[in-house]
N, C-alpha and C. Protein backbone atom coordinates (compact mmCIF):
# COMPACT_ATOMS: atom_id res chain seq x y z
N UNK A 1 -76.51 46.75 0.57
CA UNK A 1 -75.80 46.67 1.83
C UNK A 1 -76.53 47.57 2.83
N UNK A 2 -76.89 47.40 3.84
CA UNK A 2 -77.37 47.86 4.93
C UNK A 2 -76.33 48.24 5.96
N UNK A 3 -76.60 48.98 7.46
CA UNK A 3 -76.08 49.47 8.03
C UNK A 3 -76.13 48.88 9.46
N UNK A 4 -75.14 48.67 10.17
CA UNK A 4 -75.64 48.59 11.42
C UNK A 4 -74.56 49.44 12.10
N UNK A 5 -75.32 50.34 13.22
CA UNK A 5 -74.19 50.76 14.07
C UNK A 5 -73.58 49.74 14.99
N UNK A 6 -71.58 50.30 15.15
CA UNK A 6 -70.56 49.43 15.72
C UNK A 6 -69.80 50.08 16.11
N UNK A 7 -69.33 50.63 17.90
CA UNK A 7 -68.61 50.80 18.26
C UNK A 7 -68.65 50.60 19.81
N UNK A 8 -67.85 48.88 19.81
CA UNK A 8 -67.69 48.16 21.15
C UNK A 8 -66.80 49.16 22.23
N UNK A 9 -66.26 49.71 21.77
CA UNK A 9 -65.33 50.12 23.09
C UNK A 9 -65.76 51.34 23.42
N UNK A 10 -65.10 51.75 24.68
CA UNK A 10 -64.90 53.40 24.91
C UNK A 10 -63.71 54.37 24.81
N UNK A 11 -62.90 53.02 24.69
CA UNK A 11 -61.54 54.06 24.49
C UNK A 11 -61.56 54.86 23.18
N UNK A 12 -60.29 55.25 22.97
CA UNK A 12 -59.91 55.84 21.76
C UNK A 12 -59.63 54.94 20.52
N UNK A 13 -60.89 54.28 20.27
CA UNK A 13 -60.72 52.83 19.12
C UNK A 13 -61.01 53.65 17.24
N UNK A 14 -59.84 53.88 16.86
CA UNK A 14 -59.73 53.75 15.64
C UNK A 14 -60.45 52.36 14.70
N UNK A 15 -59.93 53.22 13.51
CA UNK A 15 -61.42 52.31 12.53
C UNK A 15 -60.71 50.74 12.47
N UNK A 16 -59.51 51.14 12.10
CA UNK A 16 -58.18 49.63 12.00
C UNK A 16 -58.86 48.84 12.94
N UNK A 17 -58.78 49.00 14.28
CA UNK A 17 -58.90 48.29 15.47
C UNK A 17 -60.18 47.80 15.59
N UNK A 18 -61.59 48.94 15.44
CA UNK A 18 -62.59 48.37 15.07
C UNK A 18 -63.07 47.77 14.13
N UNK A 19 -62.64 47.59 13.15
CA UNK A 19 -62.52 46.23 11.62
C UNK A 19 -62.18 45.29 12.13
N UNK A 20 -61.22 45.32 12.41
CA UNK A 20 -60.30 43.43 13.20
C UNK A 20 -61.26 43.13 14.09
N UNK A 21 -61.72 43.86 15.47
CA UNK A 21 -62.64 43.57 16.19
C UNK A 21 -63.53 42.55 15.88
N UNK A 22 -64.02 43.10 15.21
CA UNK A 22 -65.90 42.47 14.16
C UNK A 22 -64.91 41.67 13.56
N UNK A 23 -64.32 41.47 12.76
CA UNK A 23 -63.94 40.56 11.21
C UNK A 23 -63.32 39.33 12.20
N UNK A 24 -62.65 39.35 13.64
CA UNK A 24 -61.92 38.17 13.68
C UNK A 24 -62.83 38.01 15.20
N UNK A 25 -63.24 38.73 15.58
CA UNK A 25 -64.10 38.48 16.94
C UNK A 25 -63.20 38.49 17.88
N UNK A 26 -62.52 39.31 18.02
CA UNK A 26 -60.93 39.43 19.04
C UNK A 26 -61.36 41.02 20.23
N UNK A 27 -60.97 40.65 21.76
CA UNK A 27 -60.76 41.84 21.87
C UNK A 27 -59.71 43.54 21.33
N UNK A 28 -60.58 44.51 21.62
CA UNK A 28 -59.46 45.53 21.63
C UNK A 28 -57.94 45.33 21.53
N UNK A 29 -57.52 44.81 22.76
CA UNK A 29 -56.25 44.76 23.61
C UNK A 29 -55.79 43.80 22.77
N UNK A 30 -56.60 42.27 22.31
CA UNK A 30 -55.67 41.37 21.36
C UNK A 30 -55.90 42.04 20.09
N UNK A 31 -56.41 42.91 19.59
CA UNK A 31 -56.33 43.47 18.21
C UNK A 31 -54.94 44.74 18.27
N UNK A 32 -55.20 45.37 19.25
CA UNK A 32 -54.16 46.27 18.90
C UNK A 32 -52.77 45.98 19.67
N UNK A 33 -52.80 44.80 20.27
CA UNK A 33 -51.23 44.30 20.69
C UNK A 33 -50.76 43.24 19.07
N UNK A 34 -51.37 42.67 18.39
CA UNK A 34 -51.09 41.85 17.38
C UNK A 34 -50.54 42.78 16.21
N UNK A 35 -51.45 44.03 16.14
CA UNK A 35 -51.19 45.32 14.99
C UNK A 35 -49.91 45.91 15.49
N UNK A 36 -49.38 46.15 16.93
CA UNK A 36 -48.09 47.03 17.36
C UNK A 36 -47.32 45.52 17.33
N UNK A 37 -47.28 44.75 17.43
CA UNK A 37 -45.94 44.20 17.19
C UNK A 37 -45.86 43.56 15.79
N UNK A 38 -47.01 43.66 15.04
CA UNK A 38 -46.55 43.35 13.44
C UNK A 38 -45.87 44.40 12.86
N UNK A 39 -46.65 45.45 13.69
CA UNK A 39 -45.92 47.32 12.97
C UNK A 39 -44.34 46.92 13.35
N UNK A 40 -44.04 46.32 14.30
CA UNK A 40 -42.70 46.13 14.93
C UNK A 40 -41.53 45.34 13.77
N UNK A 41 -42.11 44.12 13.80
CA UNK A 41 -41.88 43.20 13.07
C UNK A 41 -41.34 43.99 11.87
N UNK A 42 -42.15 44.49 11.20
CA UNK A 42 -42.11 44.44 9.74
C UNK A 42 -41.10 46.52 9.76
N UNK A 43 -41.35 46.74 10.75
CA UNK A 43 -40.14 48.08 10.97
C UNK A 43 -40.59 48.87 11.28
N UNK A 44 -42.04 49.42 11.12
CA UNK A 44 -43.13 51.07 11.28
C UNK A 44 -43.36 51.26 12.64
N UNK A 45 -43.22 52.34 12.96
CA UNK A 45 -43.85 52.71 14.31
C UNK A 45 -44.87 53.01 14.25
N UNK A 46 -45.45 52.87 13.52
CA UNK A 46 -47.67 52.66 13.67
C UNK A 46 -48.06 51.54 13.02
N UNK A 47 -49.26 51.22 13.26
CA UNK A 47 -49.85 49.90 12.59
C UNK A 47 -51.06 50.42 11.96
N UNK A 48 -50.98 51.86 11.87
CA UNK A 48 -51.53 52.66 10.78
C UNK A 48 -51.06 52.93 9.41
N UNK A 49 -50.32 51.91 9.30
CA UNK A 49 -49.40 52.05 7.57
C UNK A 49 -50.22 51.44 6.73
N UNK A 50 -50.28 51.14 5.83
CA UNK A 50 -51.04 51.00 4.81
C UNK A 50 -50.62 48.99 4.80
N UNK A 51 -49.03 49.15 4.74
CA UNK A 51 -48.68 47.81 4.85
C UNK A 51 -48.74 47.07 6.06
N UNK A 52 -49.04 47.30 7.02
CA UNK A 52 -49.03 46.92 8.37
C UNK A 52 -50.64 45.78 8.21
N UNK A 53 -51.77 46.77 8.38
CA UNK A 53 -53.00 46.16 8.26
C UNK A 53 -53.29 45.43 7.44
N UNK A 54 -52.24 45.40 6.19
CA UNK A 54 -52.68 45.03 5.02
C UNK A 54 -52.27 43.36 5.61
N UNK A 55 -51.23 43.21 5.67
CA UNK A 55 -50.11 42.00 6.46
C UNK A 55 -50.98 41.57 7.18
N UNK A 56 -51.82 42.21 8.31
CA UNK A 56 -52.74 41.47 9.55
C UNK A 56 -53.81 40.97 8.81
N UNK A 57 -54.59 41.70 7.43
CA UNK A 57 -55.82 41.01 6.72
C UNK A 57 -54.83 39.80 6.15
N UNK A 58 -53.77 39.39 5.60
CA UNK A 58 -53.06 38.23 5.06
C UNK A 58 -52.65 37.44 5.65
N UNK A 59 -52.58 37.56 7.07
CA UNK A 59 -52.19 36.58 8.22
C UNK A 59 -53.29 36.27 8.36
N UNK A 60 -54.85 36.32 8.44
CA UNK A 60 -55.78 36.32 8.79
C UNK A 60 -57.02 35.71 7.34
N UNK A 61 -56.07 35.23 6.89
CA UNK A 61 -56.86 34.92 6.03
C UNK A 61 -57.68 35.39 4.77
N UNK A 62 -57.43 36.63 4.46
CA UNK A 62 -58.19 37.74 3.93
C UNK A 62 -57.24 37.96 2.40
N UNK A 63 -58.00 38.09 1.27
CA UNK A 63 -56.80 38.08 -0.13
C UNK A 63 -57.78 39.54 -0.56
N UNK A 64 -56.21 40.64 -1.05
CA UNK A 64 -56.77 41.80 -1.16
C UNK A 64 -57.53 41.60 -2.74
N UNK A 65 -58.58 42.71 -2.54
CA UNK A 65 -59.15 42.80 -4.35
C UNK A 65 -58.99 44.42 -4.24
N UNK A 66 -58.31 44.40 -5.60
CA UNK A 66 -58.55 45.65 -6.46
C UNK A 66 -59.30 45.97 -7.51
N UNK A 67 -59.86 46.90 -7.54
CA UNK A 67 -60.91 47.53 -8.94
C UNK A 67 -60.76 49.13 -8.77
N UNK A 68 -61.55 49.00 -10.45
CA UNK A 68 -62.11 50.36 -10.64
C UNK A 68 -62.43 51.35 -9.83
N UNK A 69 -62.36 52.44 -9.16
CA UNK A 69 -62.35 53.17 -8.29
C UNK A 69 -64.44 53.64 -8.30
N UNK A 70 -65.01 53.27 -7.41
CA UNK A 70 -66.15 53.37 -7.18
C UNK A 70 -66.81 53.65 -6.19
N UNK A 71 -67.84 54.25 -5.57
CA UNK A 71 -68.40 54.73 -4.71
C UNK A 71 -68.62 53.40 -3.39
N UNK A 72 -68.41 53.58 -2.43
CA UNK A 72 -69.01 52.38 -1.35
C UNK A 72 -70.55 52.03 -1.35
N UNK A 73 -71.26 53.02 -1.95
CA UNK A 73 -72.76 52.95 -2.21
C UNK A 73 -73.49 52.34 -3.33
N UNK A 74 -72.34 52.34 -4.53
CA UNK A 74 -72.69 51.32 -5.11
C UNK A 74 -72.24 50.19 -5.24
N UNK A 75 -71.31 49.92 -4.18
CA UNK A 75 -70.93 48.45 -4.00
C UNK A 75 -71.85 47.35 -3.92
N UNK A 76 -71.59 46.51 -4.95
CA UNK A 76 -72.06 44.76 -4.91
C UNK A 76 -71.25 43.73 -4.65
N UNK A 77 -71.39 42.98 -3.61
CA UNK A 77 -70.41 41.68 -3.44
C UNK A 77 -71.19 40.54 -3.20
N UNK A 78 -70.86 39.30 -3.34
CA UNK A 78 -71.24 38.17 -2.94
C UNK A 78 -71.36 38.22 -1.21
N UNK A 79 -72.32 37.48 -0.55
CA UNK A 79 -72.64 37.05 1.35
C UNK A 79 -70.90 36.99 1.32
N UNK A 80 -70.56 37.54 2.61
CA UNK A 80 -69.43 37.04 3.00
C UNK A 80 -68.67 37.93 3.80
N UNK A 81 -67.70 37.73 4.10
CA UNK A 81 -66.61 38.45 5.36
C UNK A 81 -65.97 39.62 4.47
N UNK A 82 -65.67 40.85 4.53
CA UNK A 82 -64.65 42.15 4.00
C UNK A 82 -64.65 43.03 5.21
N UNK A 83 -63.30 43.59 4.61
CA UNK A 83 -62.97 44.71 5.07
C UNK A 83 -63.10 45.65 3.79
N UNK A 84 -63.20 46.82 4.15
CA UNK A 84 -63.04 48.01 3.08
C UNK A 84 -62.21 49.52 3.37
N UNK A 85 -61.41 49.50 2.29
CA UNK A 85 -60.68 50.89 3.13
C UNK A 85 -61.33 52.00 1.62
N UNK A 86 -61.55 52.91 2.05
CA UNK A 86 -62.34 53.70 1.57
C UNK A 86 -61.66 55.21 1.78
N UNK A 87 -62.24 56.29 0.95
CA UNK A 87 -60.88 57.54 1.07
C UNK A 87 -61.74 58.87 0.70
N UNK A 88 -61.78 59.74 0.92
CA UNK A 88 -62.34 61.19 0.20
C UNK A 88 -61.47 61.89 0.37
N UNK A 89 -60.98 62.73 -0.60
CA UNK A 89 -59.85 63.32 -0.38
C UNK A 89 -58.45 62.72 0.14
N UNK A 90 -58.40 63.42 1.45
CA UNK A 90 -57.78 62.69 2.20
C UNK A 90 -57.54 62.48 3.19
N UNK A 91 -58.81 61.71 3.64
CA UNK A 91 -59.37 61.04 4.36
C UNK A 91 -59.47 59.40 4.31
N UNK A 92 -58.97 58.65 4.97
CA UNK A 92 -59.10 57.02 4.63
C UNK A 92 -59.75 56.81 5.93
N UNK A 93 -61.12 55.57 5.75
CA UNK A 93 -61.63 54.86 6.63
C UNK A 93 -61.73 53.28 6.25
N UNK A 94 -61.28 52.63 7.33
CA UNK A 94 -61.32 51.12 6.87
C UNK A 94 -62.90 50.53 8.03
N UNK A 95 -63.65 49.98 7.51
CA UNK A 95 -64.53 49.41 7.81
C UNK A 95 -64.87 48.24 7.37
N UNK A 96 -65.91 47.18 8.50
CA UNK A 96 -65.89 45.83 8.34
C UNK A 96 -67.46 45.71 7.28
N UNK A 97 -67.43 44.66 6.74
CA UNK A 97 -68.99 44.08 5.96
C UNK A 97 -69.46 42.54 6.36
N UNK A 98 -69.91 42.00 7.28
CA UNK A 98 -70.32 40.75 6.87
C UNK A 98 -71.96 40.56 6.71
N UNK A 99 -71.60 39.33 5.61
CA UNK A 99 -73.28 39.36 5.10
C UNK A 99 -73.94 40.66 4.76
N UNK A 100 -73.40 41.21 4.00
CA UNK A 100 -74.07 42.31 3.57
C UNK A 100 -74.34 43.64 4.10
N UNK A 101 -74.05 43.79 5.42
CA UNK A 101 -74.25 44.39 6.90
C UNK A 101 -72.89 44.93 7.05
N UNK A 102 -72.87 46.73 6.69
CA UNK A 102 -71.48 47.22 7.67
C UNK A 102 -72.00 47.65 8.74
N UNK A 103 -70.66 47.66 9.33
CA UNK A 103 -70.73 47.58 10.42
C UNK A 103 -69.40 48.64 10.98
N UNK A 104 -70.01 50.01 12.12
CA UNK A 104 -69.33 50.79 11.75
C UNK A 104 -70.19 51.98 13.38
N UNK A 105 -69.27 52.78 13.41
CA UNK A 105 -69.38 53.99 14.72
C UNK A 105 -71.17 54.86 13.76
N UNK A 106 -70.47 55.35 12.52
CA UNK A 106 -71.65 55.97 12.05
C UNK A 106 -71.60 55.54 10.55
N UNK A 107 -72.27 55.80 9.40
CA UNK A 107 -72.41 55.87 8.47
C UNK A 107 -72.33 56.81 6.83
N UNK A 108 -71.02 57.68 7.73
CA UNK A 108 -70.62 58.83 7.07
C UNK A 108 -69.91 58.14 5.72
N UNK A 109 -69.47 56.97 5.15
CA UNK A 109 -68.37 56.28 4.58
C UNK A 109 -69.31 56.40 3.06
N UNK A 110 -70.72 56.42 3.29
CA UNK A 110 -71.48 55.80 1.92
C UNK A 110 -70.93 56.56 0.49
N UNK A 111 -70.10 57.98 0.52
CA UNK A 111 -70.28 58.65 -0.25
C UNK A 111 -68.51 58.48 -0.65
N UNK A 112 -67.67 57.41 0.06
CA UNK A 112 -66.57 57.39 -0.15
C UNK A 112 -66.41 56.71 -1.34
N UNK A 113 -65.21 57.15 -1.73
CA UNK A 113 -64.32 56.32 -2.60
C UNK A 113 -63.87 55.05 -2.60
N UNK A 114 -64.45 53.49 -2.88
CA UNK A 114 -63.28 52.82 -2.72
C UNK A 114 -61.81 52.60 -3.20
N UNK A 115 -60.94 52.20 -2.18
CA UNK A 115 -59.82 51.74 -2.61
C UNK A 115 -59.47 50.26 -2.58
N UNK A 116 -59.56 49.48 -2.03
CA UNK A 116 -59.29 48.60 -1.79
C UNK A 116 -60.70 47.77 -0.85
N UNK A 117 -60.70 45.98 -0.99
CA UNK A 117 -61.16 45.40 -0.61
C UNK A 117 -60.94 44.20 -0.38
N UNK A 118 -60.80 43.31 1.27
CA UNK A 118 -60.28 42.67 1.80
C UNK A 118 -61.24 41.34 1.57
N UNK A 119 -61.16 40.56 0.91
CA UNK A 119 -62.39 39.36 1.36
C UNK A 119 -61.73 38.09 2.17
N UNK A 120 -62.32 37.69 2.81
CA UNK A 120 -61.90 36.60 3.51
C UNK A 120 -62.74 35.57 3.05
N UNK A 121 -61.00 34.86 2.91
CA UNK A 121 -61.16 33.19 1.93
C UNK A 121 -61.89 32.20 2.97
N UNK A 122 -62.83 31.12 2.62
CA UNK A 122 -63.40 30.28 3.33
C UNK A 122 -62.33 29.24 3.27
């Protein structure tokens, strides 16, 4: 997996907001108005919950995978669309992958933990 730097906006764009960005090709404003009223919907006052984003990758087409707890650096996947939420300590970053290529502000994530991984179904 290779690297590319990714960060479209100037505001104050969290990693959530910049994943959806890239993964669905949506602006800012339609990414984080779709995340505050699912947070709504479903009861949370952030769309920083764990279940919130999770709900927007499942509306969106995306079926979660779980495994073995492993480094993001030695990740192998098949060409294709993910998200990845990733953790050190405690610290969580969710970042996008397509085709092999993350995509991301910087490249601090390589040494994380995965937790979870989003693939999107064709």
């Amino acid at each position: 997996m290779k690297f590319q730097e990714y960060n479209p906006v100037i505001q104050n764009c969290d990693c959530i907001i910049r994943t959806f960005m890239k993964l669905l090709d949506k602006t800012y404003l339609n990414v984080k108005e779709d995340l505050l009223s699912l947070a709504s919907t479903l009861g949370y006052d952030s769309y920083q919950e764990t279940e919130v984003f999770e709900k927007y990758f499942e509306k969106n087409g995306f079926t979660k995978i779980e495994g073995e707890p492993i480094f993001v650096n030695d990740l192998s996947f098949d060409s294709g669309t993910y998200g990845i939420l990733c953790y050190n300590d405690d610290q969580y970053h969710l970042f996008p992958v397509i085709d092999h290529t993350a995509y991301d502000e910087s490249d601090y994530f390589w040494k994380m933990s995965v937790e979870t991984l989003y693939r999107l179904e064709k």
